[in-house]
N, C-alpha and C. Protein backbone atom coordinates (compact mmCIF):
# COMPACT_ATOMS: atom_id res chain seq x y z
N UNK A 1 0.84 -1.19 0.00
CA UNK A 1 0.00 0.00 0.00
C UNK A 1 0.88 1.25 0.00
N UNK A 2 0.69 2.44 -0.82
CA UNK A 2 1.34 3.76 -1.21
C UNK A 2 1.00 4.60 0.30
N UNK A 3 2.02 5.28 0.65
CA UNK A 3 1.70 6.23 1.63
C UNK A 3 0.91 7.30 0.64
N UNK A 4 -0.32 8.15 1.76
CA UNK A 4 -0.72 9.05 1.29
C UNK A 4 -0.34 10.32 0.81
N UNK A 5 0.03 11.19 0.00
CA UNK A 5 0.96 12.16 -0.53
C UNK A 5 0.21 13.83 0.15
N UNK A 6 0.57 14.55 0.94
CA UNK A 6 0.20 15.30 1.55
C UNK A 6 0.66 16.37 0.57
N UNK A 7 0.10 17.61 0.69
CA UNK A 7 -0.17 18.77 -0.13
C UNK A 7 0.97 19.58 1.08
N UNK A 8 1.23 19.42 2.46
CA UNK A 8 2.35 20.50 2.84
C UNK A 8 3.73 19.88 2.71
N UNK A 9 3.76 18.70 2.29
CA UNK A 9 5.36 17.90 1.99
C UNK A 9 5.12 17.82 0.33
N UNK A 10 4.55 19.31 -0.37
CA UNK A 10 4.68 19.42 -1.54
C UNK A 10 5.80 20.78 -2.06
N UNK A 11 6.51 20.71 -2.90
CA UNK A 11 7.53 22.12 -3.57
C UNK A 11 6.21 23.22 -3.62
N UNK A 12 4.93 22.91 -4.07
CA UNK A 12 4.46 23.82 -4.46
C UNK A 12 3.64 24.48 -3.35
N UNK A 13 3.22 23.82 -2.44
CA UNK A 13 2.68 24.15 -0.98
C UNK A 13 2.81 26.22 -0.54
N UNK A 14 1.98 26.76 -0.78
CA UNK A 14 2.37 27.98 0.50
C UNK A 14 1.21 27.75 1.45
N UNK A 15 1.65 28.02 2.35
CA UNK A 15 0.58 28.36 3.36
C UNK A 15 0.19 29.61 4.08
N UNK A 16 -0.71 29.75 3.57
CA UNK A 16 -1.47 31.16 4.06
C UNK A 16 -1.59 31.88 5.99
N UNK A 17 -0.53 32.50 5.97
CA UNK A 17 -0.06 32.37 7.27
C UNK A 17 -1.06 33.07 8.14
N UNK A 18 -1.59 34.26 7.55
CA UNK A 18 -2.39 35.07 8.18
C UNK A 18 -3.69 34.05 8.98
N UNK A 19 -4.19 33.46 7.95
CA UNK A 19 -5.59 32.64 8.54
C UNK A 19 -5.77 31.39 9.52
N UNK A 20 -4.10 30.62 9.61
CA UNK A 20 -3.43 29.96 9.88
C UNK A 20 -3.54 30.64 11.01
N UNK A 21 -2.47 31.38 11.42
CA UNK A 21 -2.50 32.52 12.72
C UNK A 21 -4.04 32.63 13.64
N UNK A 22 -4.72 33.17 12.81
CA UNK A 22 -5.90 33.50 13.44
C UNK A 22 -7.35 33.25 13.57
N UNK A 23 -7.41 32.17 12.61
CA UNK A 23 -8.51 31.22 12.03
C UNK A 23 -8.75 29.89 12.85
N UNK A 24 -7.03 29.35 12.86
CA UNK A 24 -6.09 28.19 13.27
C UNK A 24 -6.81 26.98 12.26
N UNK A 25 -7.01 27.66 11.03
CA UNK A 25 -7.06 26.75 9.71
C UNK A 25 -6.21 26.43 8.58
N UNK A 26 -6.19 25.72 7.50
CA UNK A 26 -5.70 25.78 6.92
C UNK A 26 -6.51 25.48 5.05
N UNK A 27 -7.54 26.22 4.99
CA UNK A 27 -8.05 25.69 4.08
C UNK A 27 -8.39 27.24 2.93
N UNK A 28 -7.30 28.06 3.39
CA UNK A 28 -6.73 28.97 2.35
C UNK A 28 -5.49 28.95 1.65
N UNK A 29 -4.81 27.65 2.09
CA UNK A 29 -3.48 26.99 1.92
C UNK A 29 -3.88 27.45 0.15
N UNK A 30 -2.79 27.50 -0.37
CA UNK A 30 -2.57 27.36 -1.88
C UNK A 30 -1.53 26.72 -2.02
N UNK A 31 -1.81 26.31 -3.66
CA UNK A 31 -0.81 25.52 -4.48
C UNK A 31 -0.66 26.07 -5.60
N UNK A 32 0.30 26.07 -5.98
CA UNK A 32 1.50 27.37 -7.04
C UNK A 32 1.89 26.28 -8.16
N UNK A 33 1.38 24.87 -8.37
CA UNK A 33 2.07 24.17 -9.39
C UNK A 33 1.60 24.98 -10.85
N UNK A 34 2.87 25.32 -11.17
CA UNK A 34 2.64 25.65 -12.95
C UNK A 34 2.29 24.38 -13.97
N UNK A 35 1.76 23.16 -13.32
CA UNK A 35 0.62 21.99 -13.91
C UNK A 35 -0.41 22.44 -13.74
N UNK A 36 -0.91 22.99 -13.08
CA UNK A 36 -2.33 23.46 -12.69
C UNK A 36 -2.87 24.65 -12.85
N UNK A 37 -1.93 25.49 -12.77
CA UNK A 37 -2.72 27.18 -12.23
C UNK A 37 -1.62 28.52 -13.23
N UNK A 38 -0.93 27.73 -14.36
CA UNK A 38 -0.03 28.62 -15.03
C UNK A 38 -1.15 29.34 -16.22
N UNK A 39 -1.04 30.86 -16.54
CA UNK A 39 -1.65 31.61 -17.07
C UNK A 39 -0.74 31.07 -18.54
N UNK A 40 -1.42 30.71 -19.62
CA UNK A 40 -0.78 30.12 -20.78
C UNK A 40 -0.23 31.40 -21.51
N UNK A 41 -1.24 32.62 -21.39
CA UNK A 41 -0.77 34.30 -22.04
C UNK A 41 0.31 34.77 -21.59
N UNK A 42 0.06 35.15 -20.08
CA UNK A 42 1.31 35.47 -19.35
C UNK A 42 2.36 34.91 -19.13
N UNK A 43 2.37 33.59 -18.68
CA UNK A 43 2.95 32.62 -18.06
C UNK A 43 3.34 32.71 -16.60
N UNK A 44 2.55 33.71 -16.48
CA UNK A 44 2.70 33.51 -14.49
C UNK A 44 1.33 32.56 -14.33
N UNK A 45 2.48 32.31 -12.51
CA UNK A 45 1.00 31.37 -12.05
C UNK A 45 1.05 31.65 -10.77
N UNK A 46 -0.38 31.42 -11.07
CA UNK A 46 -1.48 31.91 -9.72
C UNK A 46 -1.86 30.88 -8.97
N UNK A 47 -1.90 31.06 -7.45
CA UNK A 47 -2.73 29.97 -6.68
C UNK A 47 -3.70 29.47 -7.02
N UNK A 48 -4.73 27.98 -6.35
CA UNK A 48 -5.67 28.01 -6.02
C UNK A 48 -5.53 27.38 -4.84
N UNK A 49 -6.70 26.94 -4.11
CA UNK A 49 -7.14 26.81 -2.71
C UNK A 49 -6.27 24.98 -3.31
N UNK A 50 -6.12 24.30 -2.02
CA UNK A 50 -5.63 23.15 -2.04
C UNK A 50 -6.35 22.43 -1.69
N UNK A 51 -7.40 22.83 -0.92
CA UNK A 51 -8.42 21.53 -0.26
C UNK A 51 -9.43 21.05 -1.79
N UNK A 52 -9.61 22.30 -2.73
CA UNK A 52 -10.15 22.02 -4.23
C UNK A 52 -9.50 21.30 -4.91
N UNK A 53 -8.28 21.23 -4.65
CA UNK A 53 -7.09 20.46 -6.05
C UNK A 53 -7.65 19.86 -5.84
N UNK A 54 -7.46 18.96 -4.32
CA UNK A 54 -7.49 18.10 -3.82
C UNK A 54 -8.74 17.36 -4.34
N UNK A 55 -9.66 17.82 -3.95
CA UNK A 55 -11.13 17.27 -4.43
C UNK A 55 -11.45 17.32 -5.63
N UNK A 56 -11.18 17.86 -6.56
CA UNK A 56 -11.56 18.15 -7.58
C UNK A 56 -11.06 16.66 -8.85
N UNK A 57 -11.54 16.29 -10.03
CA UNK A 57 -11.09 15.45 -10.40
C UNK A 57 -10.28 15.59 -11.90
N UNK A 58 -10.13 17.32 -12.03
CA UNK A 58 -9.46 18.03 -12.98
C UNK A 58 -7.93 18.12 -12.51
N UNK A 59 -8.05 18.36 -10.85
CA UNK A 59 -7.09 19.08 -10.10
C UNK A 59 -5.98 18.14 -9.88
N UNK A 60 -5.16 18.16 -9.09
CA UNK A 60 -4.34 16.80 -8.36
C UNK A 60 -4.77 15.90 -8.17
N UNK A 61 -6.10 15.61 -7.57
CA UNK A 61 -7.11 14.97 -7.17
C UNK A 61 -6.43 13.95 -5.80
N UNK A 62 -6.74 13.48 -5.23
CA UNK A 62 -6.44 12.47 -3.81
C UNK A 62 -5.41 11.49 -4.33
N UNK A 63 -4.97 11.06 -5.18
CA UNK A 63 -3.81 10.22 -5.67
C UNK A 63 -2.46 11.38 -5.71
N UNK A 64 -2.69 12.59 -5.68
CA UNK A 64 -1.66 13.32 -6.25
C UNK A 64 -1.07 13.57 -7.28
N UNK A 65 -1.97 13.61 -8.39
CA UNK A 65 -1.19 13.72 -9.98
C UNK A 65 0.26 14.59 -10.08
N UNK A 66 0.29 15.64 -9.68
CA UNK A 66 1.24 16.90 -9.56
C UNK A 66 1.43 17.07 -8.42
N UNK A 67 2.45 15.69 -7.33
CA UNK A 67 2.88 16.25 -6.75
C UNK A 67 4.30 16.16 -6.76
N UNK A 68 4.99 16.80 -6.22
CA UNK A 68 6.64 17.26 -6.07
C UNK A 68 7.21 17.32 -4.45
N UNK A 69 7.79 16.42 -4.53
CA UNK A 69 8.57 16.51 -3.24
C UNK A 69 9.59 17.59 -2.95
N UNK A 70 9.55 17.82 -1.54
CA UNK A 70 10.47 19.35 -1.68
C UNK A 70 12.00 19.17 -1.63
């Protein structure tokens, strides 16, 4: 059996410190992978929320398609 691949033992991981701080959540966490969230015009990339990758079946999804060890 595969260990489960966590989204904060990811390269792309930030964590949103403010809400973290004062919320004591973490479900404004973002993920910065340029697999997922790179502007194809610009080529910058933008967050999205991580608990969505996560769920989502476009996104990383619960297997971890895009993840990166740090």
């Amino acid at each position: 059996m595969t260990e489960m691949k966590l989204c904060k033992d990811c390269k792309w991981y930030k964590k949103d410190w403010i809400t973290h701080l004062i919320e004591r959540t973490d479900k404004f966490d973002k993920c910065l992978s340029p697999a997922l969230n790179q502007n194809l015009v610009t080529g910058k990339s933008y967050g999205k929320f991580c608990n969505i990758q996560r769920d989502a079946t476009y996104g990383c999804g619960r297997e971890g398609k895009y993840f990166e060890a740090k």
